[in-house]
N, C-alpha and C. Protein backbone atom coordinates (compact mmCIF):
# COMPACT_ATOMS: atom_id res chain seq x y z
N UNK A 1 -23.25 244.14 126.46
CA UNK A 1 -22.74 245.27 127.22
C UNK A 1 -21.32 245.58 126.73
N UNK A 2 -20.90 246.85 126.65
CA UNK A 2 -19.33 247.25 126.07
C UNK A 2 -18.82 247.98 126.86
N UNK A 3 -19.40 247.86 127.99
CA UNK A 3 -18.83 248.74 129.26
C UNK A 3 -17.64 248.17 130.19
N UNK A 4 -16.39 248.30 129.67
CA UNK A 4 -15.73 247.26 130.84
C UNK A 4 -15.91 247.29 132.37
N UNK A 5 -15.98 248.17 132.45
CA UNK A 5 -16.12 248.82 134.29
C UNK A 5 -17.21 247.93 134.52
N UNK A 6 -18.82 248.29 133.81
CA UNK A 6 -20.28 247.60 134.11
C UNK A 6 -19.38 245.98 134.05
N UNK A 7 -19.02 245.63 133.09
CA UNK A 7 -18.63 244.05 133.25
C UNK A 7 -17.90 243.52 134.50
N UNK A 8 -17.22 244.33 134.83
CA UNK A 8 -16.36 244.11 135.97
C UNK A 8 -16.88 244.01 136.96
N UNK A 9 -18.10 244.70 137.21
CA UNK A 9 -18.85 245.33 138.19
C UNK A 9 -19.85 243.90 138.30
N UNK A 10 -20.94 243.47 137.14
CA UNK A 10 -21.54 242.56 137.18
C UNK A 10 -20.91 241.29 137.61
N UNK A 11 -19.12 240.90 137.08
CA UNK A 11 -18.26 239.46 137.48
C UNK A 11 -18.43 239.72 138.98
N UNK A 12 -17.75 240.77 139.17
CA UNK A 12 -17.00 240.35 140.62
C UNK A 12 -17.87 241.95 142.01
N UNK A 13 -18.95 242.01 141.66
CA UNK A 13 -19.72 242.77 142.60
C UNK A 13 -19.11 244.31 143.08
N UNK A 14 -17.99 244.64 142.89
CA UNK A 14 -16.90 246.27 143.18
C UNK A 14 -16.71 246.59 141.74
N UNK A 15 -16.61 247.92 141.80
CA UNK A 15 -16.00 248.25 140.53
C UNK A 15 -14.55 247.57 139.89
N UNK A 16 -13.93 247.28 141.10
CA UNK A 16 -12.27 247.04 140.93
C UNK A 16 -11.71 248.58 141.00
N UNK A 17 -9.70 247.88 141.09
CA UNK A 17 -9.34 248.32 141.41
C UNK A 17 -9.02 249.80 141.12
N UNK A 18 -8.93 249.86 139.80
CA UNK A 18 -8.92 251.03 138.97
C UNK A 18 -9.41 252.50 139.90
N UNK A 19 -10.92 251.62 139.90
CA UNK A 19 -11.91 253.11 140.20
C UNK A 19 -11.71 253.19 141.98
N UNK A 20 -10.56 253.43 142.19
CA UNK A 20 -10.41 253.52 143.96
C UNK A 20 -11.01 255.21 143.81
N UNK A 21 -12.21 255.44 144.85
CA UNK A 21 -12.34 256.76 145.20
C UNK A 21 -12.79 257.48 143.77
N UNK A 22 -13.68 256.64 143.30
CA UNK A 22 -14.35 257.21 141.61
C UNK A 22 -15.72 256.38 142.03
N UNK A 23 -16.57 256.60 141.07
CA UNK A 23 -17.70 256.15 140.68
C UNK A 23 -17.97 255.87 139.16
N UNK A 24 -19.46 255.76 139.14
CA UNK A 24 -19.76 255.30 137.85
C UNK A 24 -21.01 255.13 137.47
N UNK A 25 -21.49 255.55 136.80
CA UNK A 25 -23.02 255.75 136.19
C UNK A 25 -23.22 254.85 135.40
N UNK A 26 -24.41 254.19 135.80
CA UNK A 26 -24.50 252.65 134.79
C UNK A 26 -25.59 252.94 133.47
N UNK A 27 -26.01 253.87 134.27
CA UNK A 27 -26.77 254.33 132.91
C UNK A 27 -26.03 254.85 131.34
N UNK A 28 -25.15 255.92 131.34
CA UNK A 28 -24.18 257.09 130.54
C UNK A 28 -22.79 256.30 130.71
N UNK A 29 -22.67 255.55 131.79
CA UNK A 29 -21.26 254.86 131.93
C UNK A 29 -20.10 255.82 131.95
N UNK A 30 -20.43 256.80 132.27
CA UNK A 30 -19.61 258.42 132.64
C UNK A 30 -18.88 258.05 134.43
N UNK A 31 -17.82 257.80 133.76
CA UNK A 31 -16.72 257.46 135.86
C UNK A 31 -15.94 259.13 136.39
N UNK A 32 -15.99 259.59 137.22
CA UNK A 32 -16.05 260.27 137.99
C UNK A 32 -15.63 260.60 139.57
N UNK A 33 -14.41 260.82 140.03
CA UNK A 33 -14.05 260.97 141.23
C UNK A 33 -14.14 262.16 141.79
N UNK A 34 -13.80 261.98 143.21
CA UNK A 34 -13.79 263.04 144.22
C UNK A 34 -15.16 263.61 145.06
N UNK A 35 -15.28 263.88 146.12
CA UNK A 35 -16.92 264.05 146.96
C UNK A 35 -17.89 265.03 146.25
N UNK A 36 -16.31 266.34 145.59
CA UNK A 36 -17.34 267.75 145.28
C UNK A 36 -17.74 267.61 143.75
N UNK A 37 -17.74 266.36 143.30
CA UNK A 37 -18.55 266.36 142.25
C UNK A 37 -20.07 265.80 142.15
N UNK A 38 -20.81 266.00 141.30
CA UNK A 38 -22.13 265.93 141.35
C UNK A 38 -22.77 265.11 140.05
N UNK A 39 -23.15 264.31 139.72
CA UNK A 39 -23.98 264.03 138.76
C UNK A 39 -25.36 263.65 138.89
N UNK A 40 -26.04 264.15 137.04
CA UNK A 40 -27.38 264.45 137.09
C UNK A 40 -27.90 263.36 136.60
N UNK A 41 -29.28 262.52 137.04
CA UNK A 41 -29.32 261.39 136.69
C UNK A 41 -30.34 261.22 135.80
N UNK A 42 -30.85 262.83 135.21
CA UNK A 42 -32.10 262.97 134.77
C UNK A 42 -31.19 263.39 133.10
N UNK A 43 -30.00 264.16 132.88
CA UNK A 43 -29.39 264.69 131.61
C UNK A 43 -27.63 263.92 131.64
N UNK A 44 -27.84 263.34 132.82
CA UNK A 44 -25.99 262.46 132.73
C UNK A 44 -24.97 263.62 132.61
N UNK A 45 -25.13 264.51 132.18
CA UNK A 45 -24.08 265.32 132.85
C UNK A 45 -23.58 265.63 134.00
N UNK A 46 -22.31 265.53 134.62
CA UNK A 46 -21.27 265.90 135.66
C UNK A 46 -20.83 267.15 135.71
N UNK A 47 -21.06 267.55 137.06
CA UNK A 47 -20.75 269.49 137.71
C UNK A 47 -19.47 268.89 138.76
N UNK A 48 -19.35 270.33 138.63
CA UNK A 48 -17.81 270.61 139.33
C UNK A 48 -18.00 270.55 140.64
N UNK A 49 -19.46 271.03 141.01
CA UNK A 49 -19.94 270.62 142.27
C UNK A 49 -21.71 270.25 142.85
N UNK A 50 -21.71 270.54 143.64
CA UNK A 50 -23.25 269.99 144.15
C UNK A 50 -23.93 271.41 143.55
N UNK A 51 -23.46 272.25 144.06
CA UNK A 51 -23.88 273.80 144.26
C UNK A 51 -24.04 274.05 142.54
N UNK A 52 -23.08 273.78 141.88
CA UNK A 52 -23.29 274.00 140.28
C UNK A 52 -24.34 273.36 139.42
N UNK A 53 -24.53 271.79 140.05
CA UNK A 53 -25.71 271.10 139.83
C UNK A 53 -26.76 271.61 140.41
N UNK A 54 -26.97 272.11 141.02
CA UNK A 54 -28.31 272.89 141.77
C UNK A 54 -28.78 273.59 140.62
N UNK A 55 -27.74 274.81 140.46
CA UNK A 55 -28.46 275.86 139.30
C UNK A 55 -28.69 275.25 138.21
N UNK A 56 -28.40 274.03 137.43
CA UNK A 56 -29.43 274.18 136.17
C UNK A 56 -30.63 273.39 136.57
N UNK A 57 -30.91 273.06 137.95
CA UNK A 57 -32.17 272.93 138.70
C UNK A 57 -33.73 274.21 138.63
N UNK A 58 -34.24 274.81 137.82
CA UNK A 58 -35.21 275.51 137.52
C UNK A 58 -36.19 275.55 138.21
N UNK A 59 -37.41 276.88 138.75
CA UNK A 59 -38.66 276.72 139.38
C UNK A 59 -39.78 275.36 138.39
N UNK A 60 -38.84 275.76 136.77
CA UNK A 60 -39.65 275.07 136.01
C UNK A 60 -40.09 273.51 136.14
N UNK A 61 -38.20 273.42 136.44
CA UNK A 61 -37.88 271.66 136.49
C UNK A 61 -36.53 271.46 135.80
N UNK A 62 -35.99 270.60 134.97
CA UNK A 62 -34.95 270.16 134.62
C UNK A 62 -34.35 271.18 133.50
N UNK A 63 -33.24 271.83 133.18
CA UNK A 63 -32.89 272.77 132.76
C UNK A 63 -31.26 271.95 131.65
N UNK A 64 -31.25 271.56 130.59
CA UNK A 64 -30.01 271.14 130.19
C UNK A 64 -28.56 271.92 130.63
N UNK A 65 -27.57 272.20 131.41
CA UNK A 65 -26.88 272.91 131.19
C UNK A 65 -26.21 273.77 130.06
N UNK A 66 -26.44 273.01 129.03
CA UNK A 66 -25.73 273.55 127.62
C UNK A 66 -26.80 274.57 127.34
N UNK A 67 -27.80 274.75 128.08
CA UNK A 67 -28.96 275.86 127.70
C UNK A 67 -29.38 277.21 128.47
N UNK A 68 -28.30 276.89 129.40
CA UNK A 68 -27.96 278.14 130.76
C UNK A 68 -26.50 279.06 130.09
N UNK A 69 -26.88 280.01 130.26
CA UNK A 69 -25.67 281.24 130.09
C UNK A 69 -25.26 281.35 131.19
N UNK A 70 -23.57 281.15 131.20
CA UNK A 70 -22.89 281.14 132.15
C UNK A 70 -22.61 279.70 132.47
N UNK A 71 -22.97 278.70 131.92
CA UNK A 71 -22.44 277.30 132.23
C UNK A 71 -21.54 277.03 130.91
N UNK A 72 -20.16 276.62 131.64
CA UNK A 72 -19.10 276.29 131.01
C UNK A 72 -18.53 275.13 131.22
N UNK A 73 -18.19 273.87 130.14
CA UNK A 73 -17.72 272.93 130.25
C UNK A 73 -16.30 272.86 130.54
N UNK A 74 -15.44 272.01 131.01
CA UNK A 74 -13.85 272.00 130.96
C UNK A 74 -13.61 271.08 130.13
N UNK A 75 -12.50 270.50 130.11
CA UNK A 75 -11.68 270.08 128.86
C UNK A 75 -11.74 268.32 129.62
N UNK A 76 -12.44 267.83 131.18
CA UNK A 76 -12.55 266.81 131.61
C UNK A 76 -13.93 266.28 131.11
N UNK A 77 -15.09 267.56 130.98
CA UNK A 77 -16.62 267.33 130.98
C UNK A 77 -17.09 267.39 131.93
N UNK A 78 -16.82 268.05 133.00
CA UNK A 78 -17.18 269.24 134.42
C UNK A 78 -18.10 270.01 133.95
N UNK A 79 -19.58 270.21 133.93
CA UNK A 79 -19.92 271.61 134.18
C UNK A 79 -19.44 272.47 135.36
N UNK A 80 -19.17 274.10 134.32
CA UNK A 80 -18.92 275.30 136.16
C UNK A 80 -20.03 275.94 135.61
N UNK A 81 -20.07 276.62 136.29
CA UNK A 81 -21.05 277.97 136.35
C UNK A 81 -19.95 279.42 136.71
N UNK A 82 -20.33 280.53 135.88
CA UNK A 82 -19.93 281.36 135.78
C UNK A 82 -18.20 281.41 136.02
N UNK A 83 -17.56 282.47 136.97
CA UNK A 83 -16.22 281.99 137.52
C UNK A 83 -14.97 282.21 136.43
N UNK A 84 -14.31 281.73 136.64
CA UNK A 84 -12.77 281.30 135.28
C UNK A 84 -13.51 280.79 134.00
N UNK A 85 -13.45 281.18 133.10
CA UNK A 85 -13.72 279.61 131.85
C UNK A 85 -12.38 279.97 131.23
N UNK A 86 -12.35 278.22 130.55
CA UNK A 86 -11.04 278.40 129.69
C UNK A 86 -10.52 279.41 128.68
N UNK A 87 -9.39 279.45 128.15
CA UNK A 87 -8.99 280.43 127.50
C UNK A 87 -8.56 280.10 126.09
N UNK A 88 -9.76 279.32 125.90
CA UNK A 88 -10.10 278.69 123.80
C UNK A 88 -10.90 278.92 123.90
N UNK A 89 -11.28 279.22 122.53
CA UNK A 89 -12.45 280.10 121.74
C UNK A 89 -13.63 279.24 122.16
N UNK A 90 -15.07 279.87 122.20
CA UNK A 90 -16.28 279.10 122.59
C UNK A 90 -17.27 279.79 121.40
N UNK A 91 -18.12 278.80 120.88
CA UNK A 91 -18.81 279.28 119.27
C UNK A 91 -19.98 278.83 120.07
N UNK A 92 -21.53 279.75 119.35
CA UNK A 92 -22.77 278.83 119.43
C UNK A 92 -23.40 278.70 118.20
N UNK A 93 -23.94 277.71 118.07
CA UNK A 93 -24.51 277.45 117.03
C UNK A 93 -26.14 277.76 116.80
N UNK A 94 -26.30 278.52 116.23
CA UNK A 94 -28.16 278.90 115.85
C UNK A 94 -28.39 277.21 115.30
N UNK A 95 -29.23 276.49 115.96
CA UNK A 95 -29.69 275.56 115.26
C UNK A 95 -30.63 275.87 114.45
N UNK A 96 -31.48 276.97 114.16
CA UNK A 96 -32.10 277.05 112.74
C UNK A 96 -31.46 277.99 111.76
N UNK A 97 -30.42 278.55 112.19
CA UNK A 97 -29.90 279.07 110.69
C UNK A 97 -28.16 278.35 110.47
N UNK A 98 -27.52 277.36 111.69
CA UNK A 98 -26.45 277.41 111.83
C UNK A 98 -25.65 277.93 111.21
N UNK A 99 -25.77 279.28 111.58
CA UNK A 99 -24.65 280.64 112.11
C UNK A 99 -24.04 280.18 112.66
N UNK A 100 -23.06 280.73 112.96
CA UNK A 100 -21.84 280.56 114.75
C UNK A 100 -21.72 282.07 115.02
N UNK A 101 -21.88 282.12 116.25
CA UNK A 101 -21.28 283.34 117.09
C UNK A 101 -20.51 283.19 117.86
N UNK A 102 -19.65 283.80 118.49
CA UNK A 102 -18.41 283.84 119.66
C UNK A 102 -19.50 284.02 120.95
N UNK A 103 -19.29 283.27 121.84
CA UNK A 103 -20.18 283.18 123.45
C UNK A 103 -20.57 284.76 123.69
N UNK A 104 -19.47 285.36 123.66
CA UNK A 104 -19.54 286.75 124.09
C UNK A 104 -20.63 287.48 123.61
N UNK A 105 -21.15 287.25 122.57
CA UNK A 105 -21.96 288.26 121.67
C UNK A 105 -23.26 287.60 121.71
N UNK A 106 -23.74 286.34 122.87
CA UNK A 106 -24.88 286.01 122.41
C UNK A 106 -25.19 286.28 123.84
N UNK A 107 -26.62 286.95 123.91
CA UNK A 107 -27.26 287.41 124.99
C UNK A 107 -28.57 286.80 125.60
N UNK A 108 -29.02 285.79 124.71
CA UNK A 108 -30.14 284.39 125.05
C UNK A 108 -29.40 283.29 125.51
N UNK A 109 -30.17 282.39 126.03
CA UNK A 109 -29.63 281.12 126.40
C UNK A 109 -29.31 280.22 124.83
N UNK A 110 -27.73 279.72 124.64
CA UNK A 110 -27.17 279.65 123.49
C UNK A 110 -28.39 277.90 123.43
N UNK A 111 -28.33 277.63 122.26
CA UNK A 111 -28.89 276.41 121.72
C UNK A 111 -28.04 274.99 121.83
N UNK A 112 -26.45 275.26 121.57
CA UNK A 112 -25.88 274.34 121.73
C UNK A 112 -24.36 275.22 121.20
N UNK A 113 -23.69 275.23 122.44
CA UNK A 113 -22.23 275.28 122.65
C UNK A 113 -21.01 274.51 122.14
N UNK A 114 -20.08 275.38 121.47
CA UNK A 114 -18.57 274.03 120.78
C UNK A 114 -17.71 274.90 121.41
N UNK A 115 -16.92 274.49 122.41
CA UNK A 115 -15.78 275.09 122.51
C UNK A 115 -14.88 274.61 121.35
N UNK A 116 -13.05 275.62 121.42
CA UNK A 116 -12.02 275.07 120.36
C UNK A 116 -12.38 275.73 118.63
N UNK A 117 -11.90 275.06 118.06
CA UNK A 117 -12.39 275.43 116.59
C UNK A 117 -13.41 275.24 116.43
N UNK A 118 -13.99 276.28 115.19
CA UNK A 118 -15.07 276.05 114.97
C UNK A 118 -15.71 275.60 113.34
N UNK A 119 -15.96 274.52 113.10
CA UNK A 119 -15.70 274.22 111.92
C UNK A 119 -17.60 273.42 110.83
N UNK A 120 -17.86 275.06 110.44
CA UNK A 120 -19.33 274.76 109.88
C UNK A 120 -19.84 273.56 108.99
N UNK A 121 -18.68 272.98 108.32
CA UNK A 121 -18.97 272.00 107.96
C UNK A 121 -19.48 270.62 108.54
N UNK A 122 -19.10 270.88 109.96
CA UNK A 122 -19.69 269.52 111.39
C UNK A 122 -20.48 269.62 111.79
């Protein structure tokens, strides 16, 4: 195991002291505070809230967020939904021709999102 928290957790039964008023996913090992956050235990991603985790909830079933228009990551690894997003550049990547487009100009659910630079060689 390379998880210090999980180790800590297995010695001495509490997370310790660190994580006062946080949590921790033993699966993704993703730690996380405060009530109005939400995590998904089916994609390990963390929402900004319960209500944000709902929507990439589908009639279908499980929905990746990175595959919903209008879901935006922050610079912690928060999904939001719609609202403010940051104010650095956001690229998507065509995974079969990897193109990049600017968020703005793509009108399908993007394939996979890079905020920041965007650099085709990665």
């Amino acid at each position: 195991m390379n998880c210090t928290i999980c180790e800590f957790a297995d010695a001495h039964g509490w997370w310790g002291p660190t994580m006062s008023g946080k949590t921790h996913c033993l699966t993704c090992h993703t730690t996380w505070g405060g009530t109005a956050r939400a995590h998904c235990t089916v994609c390990h991603q963390t929402f900004a809230s319960n209500g944000v985790a709902d929507k990439h909830w589908r009639k279908a079933g499980h929905v990746h967020p990175s595959e919903i228009v209008d879901f935006w990551q922050d610079e912690e690894g928060f999904w939001h939904y719609g609202g403010k997003r940051p104010l650095k550049p956001a690229w998507v990547v065509d995974s079969d021709t990897g193109s990049a487009k600017p968020v703005e100009t793509i009108l399908a659910a993007p394939t996979r999102v890079i905020t920041g630079d965007w650099d085709p060689a990665s």
